[in-house]
PDB file of N, CA and C in Angstrom:
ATOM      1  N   UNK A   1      -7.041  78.546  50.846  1.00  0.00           N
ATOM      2  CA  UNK A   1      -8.027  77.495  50.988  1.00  0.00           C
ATOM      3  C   UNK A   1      -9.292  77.904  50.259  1.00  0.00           C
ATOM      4  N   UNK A   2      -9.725  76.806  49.359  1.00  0.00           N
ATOM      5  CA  UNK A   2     -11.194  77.143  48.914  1.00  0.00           C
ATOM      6  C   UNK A   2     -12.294  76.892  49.848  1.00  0.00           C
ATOM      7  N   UNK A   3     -13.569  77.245  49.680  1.00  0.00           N
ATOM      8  CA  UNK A   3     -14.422  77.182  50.801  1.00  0.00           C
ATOM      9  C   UNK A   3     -15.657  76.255  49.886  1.00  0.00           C
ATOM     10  N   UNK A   4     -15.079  76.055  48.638  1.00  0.00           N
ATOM     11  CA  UNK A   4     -15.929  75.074  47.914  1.00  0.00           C
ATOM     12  C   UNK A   4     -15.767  73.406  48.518  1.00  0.00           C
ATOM     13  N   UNK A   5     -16.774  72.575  48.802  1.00  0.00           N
ATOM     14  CA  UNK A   5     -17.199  71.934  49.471  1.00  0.00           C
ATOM     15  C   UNK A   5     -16.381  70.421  48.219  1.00  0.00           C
ATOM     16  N   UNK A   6     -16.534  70.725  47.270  1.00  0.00           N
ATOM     17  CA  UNK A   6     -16.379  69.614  46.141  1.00  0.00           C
ATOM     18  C   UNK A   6     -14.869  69.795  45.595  1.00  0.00           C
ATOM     19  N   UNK A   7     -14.201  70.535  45.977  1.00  0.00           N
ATOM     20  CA  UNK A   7     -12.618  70.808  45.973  1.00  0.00           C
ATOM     21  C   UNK A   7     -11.957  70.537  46.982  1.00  0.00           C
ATOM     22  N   UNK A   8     -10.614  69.565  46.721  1.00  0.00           N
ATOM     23  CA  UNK A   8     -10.205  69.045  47.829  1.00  0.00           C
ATOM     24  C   UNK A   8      -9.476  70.221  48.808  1.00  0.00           C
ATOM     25  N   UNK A   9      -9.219  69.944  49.911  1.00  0.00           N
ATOM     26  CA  UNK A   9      -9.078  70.719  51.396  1.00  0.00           C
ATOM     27  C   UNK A   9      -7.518  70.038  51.447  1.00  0.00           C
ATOM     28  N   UNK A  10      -6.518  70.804  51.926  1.00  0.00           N
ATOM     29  CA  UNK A  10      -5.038  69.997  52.346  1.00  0.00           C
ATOM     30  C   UNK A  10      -5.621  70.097  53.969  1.00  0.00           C
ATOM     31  N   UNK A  11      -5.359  68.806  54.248  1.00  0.00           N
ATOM     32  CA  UNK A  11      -5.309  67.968  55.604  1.00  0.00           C
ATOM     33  C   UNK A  11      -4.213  68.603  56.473  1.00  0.00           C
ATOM     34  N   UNK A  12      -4.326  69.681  57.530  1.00  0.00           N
ATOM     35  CA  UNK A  12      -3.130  70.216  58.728  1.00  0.00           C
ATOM     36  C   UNK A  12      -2.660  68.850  59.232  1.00  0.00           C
ATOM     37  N   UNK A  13      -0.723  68.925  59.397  1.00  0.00           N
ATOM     38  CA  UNK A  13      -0.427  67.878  59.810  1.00  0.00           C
ATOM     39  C   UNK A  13      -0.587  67.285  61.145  1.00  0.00           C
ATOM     40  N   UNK A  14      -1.537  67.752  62.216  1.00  0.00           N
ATOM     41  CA  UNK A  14      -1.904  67.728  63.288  1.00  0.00           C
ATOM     42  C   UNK A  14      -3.226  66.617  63.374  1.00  0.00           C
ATOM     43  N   UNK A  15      -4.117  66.636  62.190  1.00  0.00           N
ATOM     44  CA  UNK A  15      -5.189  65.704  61.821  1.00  0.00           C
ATOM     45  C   UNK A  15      -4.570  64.064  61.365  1.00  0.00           C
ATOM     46  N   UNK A  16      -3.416  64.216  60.968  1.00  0.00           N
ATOM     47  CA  UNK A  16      -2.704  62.847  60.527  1.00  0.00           C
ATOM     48  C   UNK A  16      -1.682  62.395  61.280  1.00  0.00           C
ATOM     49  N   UNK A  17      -1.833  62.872  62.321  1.00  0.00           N
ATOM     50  CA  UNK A  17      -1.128  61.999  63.337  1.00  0.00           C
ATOM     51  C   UNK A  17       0.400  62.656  63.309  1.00  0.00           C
ATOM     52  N   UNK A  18       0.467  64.340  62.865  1.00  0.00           N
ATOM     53  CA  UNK A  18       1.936  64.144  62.819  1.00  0.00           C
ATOM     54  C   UNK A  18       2.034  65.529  63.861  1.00  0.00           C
ATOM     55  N   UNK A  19       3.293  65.226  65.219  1.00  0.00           N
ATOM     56  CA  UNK A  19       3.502  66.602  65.871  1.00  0.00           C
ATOM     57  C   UNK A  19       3.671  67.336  65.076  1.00  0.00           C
ATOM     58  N   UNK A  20       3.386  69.165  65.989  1.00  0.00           N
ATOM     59  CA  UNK A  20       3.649  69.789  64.904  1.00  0.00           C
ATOM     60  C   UNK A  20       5.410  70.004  65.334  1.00  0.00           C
ATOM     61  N   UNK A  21       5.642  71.078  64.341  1.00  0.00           N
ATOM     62  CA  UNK A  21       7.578  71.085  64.813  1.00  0.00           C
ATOM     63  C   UNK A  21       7.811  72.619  66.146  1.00  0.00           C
ATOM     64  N   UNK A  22       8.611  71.598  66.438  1.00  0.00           N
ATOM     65  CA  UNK A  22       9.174  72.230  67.546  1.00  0.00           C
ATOM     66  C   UNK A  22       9.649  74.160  66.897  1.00  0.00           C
ATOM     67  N   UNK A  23       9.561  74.957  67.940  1.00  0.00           N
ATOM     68  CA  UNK A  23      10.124  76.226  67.014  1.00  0.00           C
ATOM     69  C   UNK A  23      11.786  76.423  67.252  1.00  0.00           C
ATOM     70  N   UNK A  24      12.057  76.727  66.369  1.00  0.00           N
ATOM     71  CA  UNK A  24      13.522  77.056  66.414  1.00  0.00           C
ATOM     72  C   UNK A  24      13.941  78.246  67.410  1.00  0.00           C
ATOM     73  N   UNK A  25      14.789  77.595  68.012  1.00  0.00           N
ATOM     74  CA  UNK A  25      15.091  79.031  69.452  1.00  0.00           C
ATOM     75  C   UNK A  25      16.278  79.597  68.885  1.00  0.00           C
ATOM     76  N   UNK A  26      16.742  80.998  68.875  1.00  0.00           N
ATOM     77  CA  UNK A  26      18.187  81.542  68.938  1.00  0.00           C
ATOM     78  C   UNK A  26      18.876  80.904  70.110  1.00  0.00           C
ATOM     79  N   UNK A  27      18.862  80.202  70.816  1.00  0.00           N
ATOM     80  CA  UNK A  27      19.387  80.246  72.031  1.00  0.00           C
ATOM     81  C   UNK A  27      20.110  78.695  71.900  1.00  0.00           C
ATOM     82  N   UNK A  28      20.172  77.837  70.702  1.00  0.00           N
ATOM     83  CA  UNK A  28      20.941  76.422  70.646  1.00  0.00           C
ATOM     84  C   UNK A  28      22.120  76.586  70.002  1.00  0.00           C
ATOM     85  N   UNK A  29      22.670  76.926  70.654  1.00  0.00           N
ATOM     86  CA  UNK A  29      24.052  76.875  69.764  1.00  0.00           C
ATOM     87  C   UNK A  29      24.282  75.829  68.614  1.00  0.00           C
ATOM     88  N   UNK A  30      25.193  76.128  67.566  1.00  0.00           N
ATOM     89  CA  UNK A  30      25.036  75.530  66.621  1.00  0.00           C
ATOM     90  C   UNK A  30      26.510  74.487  66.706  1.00  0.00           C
ATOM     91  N   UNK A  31      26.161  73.500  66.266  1.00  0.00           N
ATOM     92  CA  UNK A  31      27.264  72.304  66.525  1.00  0.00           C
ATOM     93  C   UNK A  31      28.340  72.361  65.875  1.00  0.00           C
ATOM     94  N   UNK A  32      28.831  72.177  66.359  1.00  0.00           N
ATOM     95  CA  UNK A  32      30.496  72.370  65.920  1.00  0.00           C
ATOM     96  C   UNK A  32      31.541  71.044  65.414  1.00  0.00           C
ATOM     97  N   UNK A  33      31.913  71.417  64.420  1.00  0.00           N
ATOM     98  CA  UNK A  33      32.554  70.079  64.073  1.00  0.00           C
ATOM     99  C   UNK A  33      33.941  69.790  64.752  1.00  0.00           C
ATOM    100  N   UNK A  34      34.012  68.583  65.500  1.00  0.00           N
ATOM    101  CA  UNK A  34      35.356  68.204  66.352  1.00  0.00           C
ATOM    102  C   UNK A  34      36.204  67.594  65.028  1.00  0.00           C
ATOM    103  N   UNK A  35      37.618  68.076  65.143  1.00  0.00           N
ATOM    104  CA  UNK A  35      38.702  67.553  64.315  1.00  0.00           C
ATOM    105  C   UNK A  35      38.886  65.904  64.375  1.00  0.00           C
ATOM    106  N   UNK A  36      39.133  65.881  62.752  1.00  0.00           N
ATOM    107  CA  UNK A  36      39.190  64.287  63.177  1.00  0.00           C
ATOM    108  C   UNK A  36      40.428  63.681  63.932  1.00  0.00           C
ATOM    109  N   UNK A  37      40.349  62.956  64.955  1.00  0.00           N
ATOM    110  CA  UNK A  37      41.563  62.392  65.622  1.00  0.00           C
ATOM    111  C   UNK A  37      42.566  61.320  64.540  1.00  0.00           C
ATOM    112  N   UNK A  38      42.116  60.553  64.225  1.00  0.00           N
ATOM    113  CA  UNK A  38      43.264  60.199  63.034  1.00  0.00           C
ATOM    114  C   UNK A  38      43.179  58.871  63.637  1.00  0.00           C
ATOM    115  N   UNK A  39      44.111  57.809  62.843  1.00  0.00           N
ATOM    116  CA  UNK A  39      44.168  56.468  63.263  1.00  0.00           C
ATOM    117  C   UNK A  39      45.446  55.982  63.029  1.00  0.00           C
ATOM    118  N   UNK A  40      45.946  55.161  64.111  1.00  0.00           N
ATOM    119  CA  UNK A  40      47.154  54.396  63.235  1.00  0.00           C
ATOM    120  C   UNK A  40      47.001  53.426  62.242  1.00  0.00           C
ATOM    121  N   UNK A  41      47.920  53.369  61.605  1.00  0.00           N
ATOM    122  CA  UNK A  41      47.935  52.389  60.893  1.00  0.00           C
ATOM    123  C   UNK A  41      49.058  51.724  60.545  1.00  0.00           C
ATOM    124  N   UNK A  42      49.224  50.407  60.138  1.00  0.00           N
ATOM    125  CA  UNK A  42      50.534  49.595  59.589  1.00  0.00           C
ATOM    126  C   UNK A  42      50.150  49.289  58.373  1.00  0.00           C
ATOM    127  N   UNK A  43      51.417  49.828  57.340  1.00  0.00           N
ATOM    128  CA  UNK A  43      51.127  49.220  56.136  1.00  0.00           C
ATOM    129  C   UNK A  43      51.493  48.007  55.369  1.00  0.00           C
ATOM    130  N   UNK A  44      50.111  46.789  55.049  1.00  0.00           N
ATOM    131  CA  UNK A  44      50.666  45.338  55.212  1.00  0.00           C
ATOM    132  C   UNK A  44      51.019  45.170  53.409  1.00  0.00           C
ATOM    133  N   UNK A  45      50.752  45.719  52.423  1.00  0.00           N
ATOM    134  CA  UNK A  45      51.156  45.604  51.234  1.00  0.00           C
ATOM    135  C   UNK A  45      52.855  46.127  51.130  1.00  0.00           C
ATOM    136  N   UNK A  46      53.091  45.833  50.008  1.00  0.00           N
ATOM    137  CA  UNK A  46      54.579  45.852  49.709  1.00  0.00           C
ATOM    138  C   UNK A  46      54.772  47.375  49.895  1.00  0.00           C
ATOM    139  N   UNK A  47      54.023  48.552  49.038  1.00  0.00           N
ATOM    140  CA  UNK A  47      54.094  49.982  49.401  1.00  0.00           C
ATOM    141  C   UNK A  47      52.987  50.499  49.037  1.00  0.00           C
ATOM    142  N   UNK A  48      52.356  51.575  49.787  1.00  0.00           N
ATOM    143  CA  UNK A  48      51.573  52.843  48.963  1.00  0.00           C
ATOM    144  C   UNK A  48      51.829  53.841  48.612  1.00  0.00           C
ATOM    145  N   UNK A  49      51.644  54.464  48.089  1.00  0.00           N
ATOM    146  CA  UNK A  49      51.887  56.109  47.705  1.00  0.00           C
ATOM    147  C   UNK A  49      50.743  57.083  48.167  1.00  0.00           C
ATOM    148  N   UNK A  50      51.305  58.057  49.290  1.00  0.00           N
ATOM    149  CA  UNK A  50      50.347  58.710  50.222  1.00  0.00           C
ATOM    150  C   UNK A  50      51.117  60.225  50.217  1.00  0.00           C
ATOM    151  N   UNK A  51      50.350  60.930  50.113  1.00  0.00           N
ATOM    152  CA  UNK A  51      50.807  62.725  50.379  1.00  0.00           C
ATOM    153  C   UNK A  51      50.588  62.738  51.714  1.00  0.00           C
ATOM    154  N   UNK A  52      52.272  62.858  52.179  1.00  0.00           N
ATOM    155  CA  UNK A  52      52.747  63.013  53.493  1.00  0.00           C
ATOM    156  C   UNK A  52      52.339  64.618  53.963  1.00  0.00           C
ATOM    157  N   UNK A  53      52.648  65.139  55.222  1.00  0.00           N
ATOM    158  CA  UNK A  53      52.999  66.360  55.373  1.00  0.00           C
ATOM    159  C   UNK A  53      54.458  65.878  55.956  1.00  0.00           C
ATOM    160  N   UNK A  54      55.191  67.415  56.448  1.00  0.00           N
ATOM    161  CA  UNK A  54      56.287  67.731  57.233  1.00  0.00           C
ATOM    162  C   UNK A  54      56.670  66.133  58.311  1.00  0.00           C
ATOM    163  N   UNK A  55      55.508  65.724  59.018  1.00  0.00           N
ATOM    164  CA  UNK A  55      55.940  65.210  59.954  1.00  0.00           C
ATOM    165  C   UNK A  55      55.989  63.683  59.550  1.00  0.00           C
ATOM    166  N   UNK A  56      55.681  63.387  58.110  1.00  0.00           N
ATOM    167  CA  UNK A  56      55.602  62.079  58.075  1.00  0.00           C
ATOM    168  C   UNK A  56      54.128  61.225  57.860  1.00  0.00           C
ATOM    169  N   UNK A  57      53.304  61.918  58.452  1.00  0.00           N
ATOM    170  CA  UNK A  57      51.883  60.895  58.571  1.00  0.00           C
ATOM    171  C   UNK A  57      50.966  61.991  57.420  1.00  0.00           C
ATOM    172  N   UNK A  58      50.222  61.502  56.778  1.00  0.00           N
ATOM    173  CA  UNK A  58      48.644  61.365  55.803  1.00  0.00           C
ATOM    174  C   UNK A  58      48.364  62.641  56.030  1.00  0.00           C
ATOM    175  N   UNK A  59      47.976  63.208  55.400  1.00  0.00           N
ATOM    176  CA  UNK A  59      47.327  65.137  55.129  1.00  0.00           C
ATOM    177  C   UNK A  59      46.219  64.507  55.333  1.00  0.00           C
ATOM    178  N   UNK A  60      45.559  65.233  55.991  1.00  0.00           N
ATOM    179  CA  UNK A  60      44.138  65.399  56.368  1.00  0.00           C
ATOM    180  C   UNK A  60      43.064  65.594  54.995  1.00  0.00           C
ATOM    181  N   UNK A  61      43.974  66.288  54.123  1.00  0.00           N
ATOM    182  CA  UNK A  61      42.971  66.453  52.783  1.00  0.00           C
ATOM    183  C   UNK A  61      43.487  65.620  51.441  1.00  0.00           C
ATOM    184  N   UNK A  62      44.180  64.481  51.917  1.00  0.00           N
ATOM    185  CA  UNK A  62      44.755  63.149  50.877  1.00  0.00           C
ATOM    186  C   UNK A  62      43.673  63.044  49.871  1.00  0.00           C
ATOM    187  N   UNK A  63      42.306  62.990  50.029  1.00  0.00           N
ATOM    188  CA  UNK A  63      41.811  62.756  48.552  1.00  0.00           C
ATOM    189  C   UNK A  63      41.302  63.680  47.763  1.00  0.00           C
ATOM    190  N   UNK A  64      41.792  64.944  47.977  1.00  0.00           N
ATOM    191  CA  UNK A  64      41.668  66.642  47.285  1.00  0.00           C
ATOM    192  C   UNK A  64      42.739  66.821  46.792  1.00  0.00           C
ATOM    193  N   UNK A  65      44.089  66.549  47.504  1.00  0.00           N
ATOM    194  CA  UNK A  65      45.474  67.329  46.897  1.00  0.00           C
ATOM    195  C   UNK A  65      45.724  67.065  46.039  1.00  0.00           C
ATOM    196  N   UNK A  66      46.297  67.941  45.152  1.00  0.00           N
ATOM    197  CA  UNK A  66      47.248  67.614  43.946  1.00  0.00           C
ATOM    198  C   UNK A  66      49.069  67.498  43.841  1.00  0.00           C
ATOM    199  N   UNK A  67      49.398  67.629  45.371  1.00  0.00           N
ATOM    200  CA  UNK A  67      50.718  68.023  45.744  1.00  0.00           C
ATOM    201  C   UNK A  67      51.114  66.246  45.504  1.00  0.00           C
ATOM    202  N   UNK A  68      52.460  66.359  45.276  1.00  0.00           N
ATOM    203  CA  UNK A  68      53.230  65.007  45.211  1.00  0.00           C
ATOM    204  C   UNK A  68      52.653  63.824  45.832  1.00  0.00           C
ATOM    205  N   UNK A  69      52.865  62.662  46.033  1.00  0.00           N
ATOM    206  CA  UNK A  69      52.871  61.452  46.948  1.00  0.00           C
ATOM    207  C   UNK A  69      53.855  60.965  47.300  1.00  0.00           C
ATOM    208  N   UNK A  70      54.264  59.959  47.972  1.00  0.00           N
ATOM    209  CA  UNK A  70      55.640  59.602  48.369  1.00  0.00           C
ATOM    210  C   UNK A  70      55.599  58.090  48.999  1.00  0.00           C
ATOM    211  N   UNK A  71      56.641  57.206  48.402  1.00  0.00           N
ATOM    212  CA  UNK A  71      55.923  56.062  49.029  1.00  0.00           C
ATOM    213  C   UNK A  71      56.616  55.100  50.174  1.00  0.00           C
ATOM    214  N   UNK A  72      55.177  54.563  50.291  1.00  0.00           N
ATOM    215  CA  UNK A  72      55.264  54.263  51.886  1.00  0.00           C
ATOM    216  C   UNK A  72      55.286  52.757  52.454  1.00  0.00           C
ATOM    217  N   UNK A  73      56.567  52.079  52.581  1.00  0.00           N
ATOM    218  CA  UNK A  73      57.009  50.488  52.328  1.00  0.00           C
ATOM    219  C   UNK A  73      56.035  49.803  53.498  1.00  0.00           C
ATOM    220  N   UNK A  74      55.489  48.506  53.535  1.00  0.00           N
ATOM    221  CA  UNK A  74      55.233  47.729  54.012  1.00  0.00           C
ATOM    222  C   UNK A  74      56.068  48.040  55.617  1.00  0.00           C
ATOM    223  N   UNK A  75      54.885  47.271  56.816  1.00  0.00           N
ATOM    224  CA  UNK A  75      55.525  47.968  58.122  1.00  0.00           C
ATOM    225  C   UNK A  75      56.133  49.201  58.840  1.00  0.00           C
ATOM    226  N   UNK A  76      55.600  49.837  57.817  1.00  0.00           N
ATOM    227  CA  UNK A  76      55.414  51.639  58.318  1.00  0.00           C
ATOM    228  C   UNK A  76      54.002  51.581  59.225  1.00  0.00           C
ATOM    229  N   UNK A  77      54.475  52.279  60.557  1.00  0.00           N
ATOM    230  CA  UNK A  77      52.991  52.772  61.020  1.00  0.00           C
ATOM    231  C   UNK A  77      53.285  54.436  60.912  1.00  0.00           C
ATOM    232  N   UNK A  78      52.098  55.021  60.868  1.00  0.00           N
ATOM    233  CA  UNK A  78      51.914  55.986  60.355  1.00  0.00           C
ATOM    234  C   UNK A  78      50.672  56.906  61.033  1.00  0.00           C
ATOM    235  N   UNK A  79      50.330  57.819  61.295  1.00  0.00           N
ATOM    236  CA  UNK A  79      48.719  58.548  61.417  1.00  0.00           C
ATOM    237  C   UNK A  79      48.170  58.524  60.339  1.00  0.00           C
ATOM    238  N   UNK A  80      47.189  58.431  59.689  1.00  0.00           N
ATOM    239  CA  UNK A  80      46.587  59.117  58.901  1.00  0.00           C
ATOM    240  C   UNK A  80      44.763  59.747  59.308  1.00  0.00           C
ATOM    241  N   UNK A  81      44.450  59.776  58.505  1.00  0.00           N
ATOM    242  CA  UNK A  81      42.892  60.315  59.122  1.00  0.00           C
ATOM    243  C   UNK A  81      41.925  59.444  58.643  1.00  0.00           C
ATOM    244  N   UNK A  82      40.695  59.215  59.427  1.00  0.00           N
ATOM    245  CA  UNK A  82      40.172  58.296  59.551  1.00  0.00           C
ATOM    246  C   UNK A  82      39.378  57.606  58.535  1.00  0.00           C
ATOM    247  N   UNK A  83      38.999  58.399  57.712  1.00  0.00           N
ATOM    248  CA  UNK A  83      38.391  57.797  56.664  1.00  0.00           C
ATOM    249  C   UNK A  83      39.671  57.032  55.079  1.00  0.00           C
ATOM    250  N   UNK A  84      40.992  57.971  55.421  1.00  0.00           N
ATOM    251  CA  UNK A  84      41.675  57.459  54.511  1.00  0.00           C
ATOM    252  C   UNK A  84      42.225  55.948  55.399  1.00  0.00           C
ATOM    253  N   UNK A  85      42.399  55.421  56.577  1.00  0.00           N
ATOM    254  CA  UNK A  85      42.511  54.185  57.682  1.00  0.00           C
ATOM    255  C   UNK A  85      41.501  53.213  56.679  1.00  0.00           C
ATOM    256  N   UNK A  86      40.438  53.875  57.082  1.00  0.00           N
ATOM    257  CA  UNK A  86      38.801  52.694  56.236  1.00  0.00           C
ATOM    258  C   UNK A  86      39.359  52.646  55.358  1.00  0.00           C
ATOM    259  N   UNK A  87      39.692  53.126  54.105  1.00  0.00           N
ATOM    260  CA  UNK A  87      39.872  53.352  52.450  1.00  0.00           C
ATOM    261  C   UNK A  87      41.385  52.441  52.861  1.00  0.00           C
ATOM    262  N   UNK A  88      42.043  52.346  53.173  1.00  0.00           N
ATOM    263  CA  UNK A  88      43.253  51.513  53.238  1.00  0.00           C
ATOM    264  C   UNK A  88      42.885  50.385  53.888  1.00  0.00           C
ATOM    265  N   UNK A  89      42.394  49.913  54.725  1.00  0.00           N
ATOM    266  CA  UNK A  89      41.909  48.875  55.712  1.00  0.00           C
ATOM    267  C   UNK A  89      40.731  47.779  54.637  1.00  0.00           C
ATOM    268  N   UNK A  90      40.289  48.899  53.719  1.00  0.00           N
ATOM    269  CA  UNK A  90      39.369  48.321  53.088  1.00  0.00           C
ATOM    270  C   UNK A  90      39.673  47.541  51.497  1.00  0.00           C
ATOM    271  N   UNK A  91      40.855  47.852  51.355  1.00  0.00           N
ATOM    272  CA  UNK A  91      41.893  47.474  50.097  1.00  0.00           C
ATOM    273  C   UNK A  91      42.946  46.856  50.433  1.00  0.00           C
ATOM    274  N   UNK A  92      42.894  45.760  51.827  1.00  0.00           N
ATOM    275  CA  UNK A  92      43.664  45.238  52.857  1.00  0.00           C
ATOM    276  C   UNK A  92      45.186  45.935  51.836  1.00  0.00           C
ATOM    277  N   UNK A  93      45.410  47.249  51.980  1.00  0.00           N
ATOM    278  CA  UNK A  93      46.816  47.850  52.165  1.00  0.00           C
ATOM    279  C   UNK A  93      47.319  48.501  53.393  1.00  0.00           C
ATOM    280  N   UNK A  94      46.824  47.981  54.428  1.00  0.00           N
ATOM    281  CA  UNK A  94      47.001  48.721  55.961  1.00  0.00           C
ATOM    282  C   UNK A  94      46.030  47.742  57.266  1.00  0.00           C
ATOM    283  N   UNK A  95      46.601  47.534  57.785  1.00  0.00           N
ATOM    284  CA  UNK A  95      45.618  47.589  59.565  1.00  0.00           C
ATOM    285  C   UNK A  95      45.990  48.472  60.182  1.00  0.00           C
ATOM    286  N   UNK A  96      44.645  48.789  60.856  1.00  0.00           N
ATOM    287  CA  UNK A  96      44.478  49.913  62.064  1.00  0.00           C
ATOM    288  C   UNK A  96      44.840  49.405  63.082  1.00  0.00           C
ATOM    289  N   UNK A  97      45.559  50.118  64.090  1.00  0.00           N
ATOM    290  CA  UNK A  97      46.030  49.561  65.456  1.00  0.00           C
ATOM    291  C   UNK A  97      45.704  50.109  65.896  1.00  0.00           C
TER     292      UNK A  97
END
């Protein structure tokens, strides 16, 4: 801070109306991300092509993989995960049930 009178001064955010911040405690645990539960879905287009796993339903990491696809006829319900549900729901190639 200058102590020159004709040089501007920065305003503490306590003078402008703003709290100050709370202090950070060690003691809040840090949040944890819950797995996504997944959604059903029925597929209302003729077919899609979706990277299955083992059991049949949508890999959790469908818009990263580079592994095969396999396709998936009209009136299949299926799991997949929730944001690939939106992304299908949203290209009416699926409803969520």
């Amino acid at each position: 801070m200058t102590t020159n009178p004709n040089e501007s001064q920065p305003n503490p955010p306590e003078s402008q109306g703003i709290p100050p911040a709370a202090p950070e405690t060690a003691a809040e645990p840090a949040a944890v991300a819950e797995p996504d539960p997944g959604a059903e879905v029925e597929i209302t287009v003729d077919h899609v092509y979706l990277p299955l796993d083992a059991d049949g339903n949508a890999r959790a990491d469908w818009a990263v993989t580079s592994d095969s696809t396999s396709r998936v006829s009209r009136g299949t319900r299926l799991k997949v995960p929730t944001d690939l549900a939106l992304h299908l729901a949203d290209r009416k190639q699926a409803a969520i049930k």
